[in-house]
C-alpha atoms as a PDB file:
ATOM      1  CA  UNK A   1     103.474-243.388-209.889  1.00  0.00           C
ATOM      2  CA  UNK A   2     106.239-242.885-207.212  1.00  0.00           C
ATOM      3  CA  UNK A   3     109.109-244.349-205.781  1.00  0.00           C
ATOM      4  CA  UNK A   4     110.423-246.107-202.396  1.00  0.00           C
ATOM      5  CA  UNK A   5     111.651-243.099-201.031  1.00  0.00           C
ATOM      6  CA  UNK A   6     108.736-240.472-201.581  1.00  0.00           C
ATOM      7  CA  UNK A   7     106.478-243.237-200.297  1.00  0.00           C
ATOM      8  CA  UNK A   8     108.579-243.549-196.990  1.00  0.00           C
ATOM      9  CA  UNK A   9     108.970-240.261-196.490  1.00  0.00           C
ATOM     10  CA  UNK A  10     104.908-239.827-196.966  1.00  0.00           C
ATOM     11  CA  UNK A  11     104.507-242.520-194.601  1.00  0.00           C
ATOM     12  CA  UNK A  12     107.407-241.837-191.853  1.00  0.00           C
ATOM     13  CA  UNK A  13     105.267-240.289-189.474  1.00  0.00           C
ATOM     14  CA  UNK A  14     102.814-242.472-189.019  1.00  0.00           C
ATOM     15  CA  UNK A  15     104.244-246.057-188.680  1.00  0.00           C
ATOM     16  CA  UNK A  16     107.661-247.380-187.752  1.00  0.00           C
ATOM     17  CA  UNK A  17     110.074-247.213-189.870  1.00  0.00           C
ATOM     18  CA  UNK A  18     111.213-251.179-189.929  1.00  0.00           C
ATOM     19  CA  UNK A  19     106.818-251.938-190.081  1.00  0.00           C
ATOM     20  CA  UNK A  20     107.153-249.750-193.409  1.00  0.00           C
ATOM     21  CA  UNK A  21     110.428-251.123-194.678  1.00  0.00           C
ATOM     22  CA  UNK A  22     108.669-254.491-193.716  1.00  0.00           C
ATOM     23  CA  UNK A  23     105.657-253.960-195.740  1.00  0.00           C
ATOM     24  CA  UNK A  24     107.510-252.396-198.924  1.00  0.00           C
ATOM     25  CA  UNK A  25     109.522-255.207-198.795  1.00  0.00           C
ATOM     26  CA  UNK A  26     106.413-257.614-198.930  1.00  0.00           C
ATOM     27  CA  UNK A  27     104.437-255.406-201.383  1.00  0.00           C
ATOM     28  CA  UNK A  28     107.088-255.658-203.628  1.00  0.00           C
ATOM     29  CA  UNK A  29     108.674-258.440-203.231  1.00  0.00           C
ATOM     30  CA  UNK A  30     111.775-257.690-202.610  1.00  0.00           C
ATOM     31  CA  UNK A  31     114.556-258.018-200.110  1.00  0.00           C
ATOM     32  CA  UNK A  32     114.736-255.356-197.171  1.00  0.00           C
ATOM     33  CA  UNK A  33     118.171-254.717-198.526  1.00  0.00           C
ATOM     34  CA  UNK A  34     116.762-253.305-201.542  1.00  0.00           C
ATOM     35  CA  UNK A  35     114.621-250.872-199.887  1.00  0.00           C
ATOM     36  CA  UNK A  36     116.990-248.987-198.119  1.00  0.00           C
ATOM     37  CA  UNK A  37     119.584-249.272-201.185  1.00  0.00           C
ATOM     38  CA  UNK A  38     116.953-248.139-204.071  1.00  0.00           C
ATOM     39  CA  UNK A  39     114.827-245.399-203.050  1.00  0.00           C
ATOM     40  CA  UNK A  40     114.644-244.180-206.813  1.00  0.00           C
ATOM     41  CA  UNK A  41     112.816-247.983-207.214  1.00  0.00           C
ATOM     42  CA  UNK A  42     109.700-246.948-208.604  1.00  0.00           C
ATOM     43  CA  UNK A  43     106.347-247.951-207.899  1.00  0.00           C
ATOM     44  CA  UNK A  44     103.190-248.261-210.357  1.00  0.00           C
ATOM     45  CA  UNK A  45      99.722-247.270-208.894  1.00  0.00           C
ATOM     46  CA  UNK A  46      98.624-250.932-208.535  1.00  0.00           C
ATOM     47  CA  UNK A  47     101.394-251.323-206.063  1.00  0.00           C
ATOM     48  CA  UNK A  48     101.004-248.114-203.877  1.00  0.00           C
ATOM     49  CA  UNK A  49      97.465-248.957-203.959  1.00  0.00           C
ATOM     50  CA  UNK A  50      98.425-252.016-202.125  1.00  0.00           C
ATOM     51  CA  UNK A  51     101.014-250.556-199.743  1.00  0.00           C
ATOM     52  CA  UNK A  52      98.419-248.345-198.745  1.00  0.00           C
ATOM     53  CA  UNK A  53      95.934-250.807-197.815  1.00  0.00           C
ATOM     54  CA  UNK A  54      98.163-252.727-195.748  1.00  0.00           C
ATOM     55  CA  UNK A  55      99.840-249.878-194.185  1.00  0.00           C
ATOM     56  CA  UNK A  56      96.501-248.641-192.640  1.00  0.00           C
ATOM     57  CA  UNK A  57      95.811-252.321-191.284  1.00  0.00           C
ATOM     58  CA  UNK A  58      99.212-251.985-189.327  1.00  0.00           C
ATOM     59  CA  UNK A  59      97.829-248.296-188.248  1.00  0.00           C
ATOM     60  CA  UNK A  60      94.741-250.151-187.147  1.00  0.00           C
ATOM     61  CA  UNK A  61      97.127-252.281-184.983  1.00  0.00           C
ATOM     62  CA  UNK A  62      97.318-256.030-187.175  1.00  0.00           C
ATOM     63  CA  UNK A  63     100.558-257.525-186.534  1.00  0.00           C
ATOM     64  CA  UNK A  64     103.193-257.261-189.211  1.00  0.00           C
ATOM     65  CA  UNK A  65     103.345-260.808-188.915  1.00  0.00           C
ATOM     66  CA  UNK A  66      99.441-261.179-189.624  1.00  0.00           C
ATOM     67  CA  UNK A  67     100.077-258.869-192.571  1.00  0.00           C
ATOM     68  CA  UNK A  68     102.178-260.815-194.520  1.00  0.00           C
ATOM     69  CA  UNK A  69     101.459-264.162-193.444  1.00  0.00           C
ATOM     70  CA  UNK A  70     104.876-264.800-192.240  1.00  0.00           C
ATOM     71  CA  UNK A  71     107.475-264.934-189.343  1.00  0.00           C
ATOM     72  CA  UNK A  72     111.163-265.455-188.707  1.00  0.00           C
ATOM     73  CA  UNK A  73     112.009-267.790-185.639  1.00  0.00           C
ATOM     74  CA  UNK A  74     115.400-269.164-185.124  1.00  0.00           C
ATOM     75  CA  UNK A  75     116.606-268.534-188.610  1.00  0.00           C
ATOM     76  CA  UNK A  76     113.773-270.028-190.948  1.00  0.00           C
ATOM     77  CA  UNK A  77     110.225-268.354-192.007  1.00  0.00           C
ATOM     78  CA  UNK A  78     107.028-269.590-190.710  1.00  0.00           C
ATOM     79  CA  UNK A  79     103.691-269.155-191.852  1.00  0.00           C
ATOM     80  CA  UNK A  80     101.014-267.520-189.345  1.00  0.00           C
ATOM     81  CA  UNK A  81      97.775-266.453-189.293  1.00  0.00           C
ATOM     82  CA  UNK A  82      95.083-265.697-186.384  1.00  0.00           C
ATOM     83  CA  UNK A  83      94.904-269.165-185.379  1.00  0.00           C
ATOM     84  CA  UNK A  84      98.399-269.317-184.578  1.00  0.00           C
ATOM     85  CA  UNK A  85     100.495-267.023-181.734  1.00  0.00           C
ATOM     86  CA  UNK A  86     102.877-265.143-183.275  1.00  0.00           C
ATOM     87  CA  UNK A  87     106.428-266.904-182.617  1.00  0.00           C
ATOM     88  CA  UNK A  88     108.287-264.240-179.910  1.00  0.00           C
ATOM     89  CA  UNK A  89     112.175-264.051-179.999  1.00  0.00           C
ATOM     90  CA  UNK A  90     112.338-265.379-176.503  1.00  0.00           C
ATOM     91  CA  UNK A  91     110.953-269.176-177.091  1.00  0.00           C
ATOM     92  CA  UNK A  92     114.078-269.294-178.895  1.00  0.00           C
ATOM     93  CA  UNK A  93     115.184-269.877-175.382  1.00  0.00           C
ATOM     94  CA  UNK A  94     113.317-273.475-175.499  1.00  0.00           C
ATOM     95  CA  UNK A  95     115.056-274.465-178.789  1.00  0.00           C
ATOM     96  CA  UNK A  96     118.586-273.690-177.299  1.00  0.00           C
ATOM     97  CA  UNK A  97     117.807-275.409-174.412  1.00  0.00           C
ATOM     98  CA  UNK A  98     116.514-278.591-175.889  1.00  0.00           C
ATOM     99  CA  UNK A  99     118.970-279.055-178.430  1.00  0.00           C
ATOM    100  CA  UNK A 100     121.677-278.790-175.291  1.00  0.00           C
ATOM    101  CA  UNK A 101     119.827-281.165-173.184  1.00  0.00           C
ATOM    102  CA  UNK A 102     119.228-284.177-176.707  1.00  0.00           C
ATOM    103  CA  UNK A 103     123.059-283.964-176.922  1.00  0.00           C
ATOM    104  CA  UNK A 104     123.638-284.961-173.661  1.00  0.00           C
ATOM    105  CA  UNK A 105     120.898-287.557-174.007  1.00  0.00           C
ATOM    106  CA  UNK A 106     122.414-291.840-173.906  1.00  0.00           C
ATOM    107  CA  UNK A 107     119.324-293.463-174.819  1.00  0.00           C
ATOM    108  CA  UNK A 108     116.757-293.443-177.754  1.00  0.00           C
ATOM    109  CA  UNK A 109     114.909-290.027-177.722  1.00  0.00           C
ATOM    110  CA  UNK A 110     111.280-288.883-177.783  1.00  0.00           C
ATOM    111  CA  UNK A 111     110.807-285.069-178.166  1.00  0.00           C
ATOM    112  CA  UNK A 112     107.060-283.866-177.611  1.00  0.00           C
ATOM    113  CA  UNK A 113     105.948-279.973-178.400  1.00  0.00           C
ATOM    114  CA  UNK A 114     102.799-279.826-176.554  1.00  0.00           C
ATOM    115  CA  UNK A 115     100.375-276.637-177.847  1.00  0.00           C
ATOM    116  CA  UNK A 116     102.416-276.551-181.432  1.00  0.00           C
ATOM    117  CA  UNK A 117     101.213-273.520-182.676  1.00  0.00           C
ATOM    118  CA  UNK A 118     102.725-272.903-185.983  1.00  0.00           C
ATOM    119  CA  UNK A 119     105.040-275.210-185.209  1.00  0.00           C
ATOM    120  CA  UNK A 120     107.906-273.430-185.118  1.00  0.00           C
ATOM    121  CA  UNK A 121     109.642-274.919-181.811  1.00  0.00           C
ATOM    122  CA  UNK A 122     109.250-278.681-182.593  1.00  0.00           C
ATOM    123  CA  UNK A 123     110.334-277.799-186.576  1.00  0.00           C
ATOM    124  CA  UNK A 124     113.316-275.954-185.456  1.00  0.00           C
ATOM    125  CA  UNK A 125     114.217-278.397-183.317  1.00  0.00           C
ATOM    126  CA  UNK A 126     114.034-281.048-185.688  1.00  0.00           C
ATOM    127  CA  UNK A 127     115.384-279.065-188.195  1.00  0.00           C
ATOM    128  CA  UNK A 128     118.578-278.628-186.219  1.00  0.00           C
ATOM    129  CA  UNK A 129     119.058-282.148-185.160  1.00  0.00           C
ATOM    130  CA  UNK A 130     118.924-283.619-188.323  1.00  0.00           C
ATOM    131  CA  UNK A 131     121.561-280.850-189.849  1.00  0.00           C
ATOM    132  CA  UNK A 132     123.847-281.674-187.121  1.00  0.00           C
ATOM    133  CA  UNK A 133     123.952-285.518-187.822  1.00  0.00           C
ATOM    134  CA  UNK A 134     124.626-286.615-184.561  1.00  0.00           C
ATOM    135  CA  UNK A 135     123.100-289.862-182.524  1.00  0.00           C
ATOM    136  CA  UNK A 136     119.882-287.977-181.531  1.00  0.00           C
ATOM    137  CA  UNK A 137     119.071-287.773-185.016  1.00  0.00           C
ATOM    138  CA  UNK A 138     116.670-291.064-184.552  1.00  0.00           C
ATOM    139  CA  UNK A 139     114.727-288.747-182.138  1.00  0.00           C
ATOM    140  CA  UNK A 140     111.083-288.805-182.761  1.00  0.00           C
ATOM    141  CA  UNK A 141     109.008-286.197-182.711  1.00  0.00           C
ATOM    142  CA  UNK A 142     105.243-285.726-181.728  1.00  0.00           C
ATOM    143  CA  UNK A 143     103.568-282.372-181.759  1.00  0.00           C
ATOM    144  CA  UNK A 144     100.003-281.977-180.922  1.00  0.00           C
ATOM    145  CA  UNK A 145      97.346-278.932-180.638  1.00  0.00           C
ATOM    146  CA  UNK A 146      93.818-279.077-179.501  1.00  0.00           C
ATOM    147  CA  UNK A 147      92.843-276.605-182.946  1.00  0.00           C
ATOM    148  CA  UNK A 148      92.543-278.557-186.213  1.00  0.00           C
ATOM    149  CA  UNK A 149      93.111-274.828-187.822  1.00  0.00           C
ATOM    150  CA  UNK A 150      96.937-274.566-186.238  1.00  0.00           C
ATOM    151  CA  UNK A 151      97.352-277.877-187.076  1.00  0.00           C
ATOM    152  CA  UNK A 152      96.572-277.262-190.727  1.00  0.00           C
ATOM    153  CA  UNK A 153      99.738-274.392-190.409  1.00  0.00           C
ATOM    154  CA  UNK A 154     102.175-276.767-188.755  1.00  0.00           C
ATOM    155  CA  UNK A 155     101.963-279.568-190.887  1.00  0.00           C
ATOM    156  CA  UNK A 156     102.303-277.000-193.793  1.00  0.00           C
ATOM    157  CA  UNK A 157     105.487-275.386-192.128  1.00  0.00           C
ATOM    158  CA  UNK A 158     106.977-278.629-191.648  1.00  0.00           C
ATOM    159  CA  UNK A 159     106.684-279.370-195.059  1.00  0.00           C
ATOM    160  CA  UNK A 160     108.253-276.152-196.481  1.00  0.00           C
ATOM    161  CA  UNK A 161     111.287-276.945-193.954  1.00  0.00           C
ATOM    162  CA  UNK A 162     111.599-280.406-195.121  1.00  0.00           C
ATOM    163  CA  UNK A 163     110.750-282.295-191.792  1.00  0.00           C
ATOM    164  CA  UNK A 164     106.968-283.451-192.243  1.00  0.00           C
ATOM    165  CA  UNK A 165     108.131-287.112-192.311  1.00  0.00           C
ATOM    166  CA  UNK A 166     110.083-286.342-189.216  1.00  0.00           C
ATOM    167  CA  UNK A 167     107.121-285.066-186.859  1.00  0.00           C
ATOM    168  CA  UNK A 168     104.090-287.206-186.284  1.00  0.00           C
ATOM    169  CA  UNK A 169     101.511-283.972-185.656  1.00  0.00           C
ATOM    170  CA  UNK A 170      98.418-284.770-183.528  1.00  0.00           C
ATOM    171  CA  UNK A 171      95.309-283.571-182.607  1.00  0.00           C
ATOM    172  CA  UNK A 172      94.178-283.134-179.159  1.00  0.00           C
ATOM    173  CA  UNK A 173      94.498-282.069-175.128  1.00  0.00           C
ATOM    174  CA  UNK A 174      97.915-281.404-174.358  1.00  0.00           C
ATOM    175  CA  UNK A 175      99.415-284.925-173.685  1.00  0.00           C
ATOM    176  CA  UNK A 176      96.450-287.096-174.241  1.00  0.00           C
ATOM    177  CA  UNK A 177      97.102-287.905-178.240  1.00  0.00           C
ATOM    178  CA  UNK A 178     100.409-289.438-177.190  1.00  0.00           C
ATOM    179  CA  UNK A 179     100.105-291.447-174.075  1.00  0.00           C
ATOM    180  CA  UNK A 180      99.403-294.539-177.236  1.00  0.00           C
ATOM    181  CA  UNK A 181     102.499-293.782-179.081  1.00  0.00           C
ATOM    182  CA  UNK A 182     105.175-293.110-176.161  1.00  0.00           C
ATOM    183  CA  UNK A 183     107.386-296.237-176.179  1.00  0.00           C
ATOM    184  CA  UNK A 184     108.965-298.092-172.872  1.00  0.00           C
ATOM    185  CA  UNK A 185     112.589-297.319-172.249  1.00  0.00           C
ATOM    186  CA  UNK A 186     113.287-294.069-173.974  1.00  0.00           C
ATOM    187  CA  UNK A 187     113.852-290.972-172.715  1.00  0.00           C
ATOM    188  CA  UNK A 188     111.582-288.240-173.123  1.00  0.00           C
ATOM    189  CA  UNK A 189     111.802-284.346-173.248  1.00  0.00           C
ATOM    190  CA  UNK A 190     108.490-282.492-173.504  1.00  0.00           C
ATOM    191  CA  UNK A 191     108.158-278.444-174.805  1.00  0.00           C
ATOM    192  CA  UNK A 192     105.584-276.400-174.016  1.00  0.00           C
ATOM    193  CA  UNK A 193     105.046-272.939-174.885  1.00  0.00           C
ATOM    194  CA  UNK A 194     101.433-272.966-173.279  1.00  0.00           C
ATOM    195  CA  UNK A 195      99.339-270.114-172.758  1.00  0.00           C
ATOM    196  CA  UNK A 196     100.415-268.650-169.112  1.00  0.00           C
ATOM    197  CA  UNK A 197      99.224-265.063-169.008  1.00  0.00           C
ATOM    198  CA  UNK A 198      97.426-264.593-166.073  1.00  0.00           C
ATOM    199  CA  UNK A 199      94.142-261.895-166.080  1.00  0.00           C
ATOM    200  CA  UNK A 200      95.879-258.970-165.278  1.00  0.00           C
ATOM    201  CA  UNK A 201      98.923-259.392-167.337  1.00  0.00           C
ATOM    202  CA  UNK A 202      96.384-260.264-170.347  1.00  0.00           C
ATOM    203  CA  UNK A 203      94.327-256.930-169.609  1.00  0.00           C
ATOM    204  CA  UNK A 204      97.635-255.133-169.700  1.00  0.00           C
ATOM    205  CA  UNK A 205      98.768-256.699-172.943  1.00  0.00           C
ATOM    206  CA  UNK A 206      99.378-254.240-176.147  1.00  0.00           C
ATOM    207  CA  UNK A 207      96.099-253.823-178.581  1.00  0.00           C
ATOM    208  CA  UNK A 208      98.563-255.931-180.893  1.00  0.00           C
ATOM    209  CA  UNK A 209      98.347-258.971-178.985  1.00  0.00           C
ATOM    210  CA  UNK A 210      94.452-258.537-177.476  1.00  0.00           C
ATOM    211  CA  UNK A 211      92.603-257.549-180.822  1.00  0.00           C
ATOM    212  CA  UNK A 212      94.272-260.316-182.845  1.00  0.00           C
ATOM    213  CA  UNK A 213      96.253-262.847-181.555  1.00  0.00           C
ATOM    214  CA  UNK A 214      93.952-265.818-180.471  1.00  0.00           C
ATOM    215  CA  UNK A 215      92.871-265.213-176.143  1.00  0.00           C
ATOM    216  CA  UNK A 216      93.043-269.296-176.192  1.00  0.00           C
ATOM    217  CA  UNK A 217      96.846-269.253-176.935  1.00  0.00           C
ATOM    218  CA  UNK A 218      97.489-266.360-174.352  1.00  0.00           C
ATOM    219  CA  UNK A 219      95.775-266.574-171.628  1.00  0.00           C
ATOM    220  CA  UNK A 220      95.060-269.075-168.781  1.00  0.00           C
ATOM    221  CA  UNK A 221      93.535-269.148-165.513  1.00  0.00           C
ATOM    222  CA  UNK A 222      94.812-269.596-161.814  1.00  0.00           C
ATOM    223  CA  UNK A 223      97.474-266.651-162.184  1.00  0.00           C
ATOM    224  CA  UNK A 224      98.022-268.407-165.644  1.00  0.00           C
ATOM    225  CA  UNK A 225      99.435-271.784-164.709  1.00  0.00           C
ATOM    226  CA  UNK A 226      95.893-273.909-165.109  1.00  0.00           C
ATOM    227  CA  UNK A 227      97.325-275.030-168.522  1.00  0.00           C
ATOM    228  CA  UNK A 228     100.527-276.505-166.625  1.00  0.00           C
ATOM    229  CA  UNK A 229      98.916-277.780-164.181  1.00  0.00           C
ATOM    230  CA  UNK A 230      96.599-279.737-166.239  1.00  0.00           C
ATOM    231  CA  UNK A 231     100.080-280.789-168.463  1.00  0.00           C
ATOM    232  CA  UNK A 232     101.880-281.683-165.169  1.00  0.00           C
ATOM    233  CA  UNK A 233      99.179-283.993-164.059  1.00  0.00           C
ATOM    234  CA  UNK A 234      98.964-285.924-167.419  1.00  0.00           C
ATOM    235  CA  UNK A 235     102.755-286.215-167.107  1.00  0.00           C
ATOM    236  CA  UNK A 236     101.638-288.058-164.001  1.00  0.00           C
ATOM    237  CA  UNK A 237      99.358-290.152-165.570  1.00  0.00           C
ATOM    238  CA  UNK A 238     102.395-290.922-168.299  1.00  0.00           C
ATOM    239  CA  UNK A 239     104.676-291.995-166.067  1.00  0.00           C
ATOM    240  CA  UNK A 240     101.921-294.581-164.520  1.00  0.00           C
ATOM    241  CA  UNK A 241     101.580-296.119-168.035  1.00  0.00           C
ATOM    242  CA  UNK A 242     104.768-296.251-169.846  1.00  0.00           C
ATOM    243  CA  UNK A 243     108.382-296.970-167.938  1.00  0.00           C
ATOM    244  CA  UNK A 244     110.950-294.154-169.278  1.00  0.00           C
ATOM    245  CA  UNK A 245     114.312-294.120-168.197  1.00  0.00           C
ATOM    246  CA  UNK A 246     113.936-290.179-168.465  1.00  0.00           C
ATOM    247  CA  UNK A 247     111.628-287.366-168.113  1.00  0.00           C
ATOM    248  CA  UNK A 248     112.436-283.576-168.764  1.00  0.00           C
ATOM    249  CA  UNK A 249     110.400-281.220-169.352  1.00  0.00           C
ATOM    250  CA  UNK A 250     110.291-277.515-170.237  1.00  0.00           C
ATOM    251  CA  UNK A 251     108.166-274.671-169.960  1.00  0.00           C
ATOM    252  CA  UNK A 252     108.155-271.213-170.814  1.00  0.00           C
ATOM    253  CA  UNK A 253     106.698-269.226-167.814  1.00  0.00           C
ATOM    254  CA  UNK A 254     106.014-264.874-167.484  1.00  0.00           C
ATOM    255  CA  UNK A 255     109.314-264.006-164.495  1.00  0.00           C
ATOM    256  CA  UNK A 256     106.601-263.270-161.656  1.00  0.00           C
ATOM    257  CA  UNK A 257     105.442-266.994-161.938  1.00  0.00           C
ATOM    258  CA  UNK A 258     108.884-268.217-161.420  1.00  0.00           C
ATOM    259  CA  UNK A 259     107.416-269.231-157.267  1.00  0.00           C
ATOM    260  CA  UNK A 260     104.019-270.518-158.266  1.00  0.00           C
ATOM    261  CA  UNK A 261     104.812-272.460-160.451  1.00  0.00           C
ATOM    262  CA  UNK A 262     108.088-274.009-158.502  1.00  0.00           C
ATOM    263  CA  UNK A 263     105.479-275.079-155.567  1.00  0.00           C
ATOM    264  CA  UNK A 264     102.854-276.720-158.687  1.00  0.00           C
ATOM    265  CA  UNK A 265     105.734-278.880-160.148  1.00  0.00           C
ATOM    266  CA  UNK A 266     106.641-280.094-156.184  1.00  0.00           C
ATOM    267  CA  UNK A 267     103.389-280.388-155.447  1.00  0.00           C
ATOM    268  CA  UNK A 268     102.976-283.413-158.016  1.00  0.00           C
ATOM    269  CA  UNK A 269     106.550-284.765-158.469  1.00  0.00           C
ATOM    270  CA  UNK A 270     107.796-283.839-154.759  1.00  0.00           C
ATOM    271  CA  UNK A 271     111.470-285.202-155.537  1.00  0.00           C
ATOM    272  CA  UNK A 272     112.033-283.174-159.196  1.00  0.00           C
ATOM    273  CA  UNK A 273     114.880-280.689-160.122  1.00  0.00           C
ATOM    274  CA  UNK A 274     113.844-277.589-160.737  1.00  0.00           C
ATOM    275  CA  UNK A 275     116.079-274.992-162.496  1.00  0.00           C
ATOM    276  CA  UNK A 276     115.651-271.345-164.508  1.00  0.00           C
ATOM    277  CA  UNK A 277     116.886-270.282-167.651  1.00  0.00           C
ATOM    278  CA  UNK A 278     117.398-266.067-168.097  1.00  0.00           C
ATOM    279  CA  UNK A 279     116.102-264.909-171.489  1.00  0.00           C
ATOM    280  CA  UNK A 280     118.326-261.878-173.352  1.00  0.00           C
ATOM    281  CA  UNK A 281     116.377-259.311-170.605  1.00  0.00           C
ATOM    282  CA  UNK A 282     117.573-261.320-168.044  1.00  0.00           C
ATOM    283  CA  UNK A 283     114.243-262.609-166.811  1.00  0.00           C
ATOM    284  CA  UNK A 284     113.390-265.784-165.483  1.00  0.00           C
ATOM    285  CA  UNK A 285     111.695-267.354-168.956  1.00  0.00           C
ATOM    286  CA  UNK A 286     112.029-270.865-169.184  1.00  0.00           C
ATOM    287  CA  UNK A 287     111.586-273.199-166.398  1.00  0.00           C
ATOM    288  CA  UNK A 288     113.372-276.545-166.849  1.00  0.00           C
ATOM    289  CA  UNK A 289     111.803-279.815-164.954  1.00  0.00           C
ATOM    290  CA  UNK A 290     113.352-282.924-164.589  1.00  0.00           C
ATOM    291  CA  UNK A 291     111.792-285.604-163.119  1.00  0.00           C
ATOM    292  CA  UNK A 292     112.659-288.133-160.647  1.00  0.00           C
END
């Protein structure tokens, strides 16, 4: 038997303090809060026996978020495990952006997440725009992923956040699943938070990211844009087959691809817009497309 605070202090110099307060929290079930209030809190064996264990997976170098099954994005919890990227604080960016842009949107809206994930961005997104109850609340929502596995997480996030009958989720390449669905005269905004690390930047990522998170969501090839180029083509092929009265798309990019990828987009829509959005470090993280 001990307590919170003998077992941080027994722990403190071997993993960071907000990973241990994490994975007390977690072990116990309880509130952060209470951890750093109630270090008296005592804990039977059964329980440090089970801090212990997952403490030395987090030594090991699993992601807090793979510990426990669970992260925050944009306010609201999301489940994760290793078929899913772990949600990162800066594709928070995307949400921001795209609930801007639907406000400013006149006609009937189609929002597509392309690569889902966990789901988080298209969930969040709908999640907002149906809280605000404003006239892009008929937006529909498509969000597809090539792994049945991720799938299997998004659909069950969407349900825990109330917005499963909101989100039509779809299995396959990018774009291809909805090129049936996409109705004439709407306008359309398309998300994608696809895997752009190039070789070298993947090689240099943390032991974190390359021992657990899956290499399909991370990395792709030709200096990490092959993914959006293959997405910018099938926007192509959209456009031939369904008339929209608008097309934006964004994509979150690494800062050094902020040039490549400019001359990709012109080099198959020649007259689009092309602008950058800054995340909080004040790199170039989101690149916003729209097409004429």
């Amino acid at each position: 038997m001990t307590n919170i605070g003998n077992a941080t202090k027994e722990w403190a110099d071997k993993i960071n303090a907000l990973d241990l307060e994490i994975l007390l929290a977690y072990s116990l079930g309880k509130p952060r809060e209470f951890i750093l209030a109630h270090p008296e809190f005592l804990i039977d064996n059964n329980q440090q026996s089970k801090i212990n264990k997952l403490i030395k997976r987090r030594i090991k170098g699993e992601p807090i978020a793979y510990i426990t099954g669970c992260k925050e994005f944009y306010g609201l919890d999301f489940l994760v495990n290793k078929h899913t990227l772990i949600p990162r604080p800066e594709t928070e960016l995307i949400v921001d952006n795209v609930l801007q842009e639907s406000k400013n949107e006149k006609n009937e809206l189609s929002i597509i997440d392309v690569g889902t994930g966990s789901g988080n961005i298209a969930i969040s997104i709908a999640k907002k725009i149906a809280s605000k109850n404003n006239k892009s609340q008929s937006a529909k929502f498509y969000a597809t992923d090539i792994s049945d596995k991720a799938l299997t997480i998004a659909k069950k996030n969407a349900k825990i956040h109330d917005v499963d009958k909101q989100i039509k989720f779809l299995k396959g390449d990018l774009l291809s699943p909805t090129l049936p669905l996409i109705a004439d005269n709407r306008s359309l905004i398309i998300v994608s938070n696809l895997p752009y690390l190039s070789k070298r930047l993947y090689e240099s990522a943390s032991r974190d990211v390359k021992n657990y998170e899956p290499k399909s969501a991370l990395y792709s090839r030709k200096h990490g844009l092959a993914h959006y180029e293959k997405l910018l083509k099938q926007i192509k092929k959209m456009l031939v087959t369904c008339h929209l009265s608008n097309v934006t798309c964004f994509m979150e990019i690494s800062p050094e691809q902020k040039s490549l990828i400019s001359k990709t987009i012109k080099k198959n829509f020649p007259k689009a817009k092309i602008t950058f959005k800054r995340d909080l470090a004040n790199k170039h993280r989101l690149c916003r497309i729209k097409i004429l």
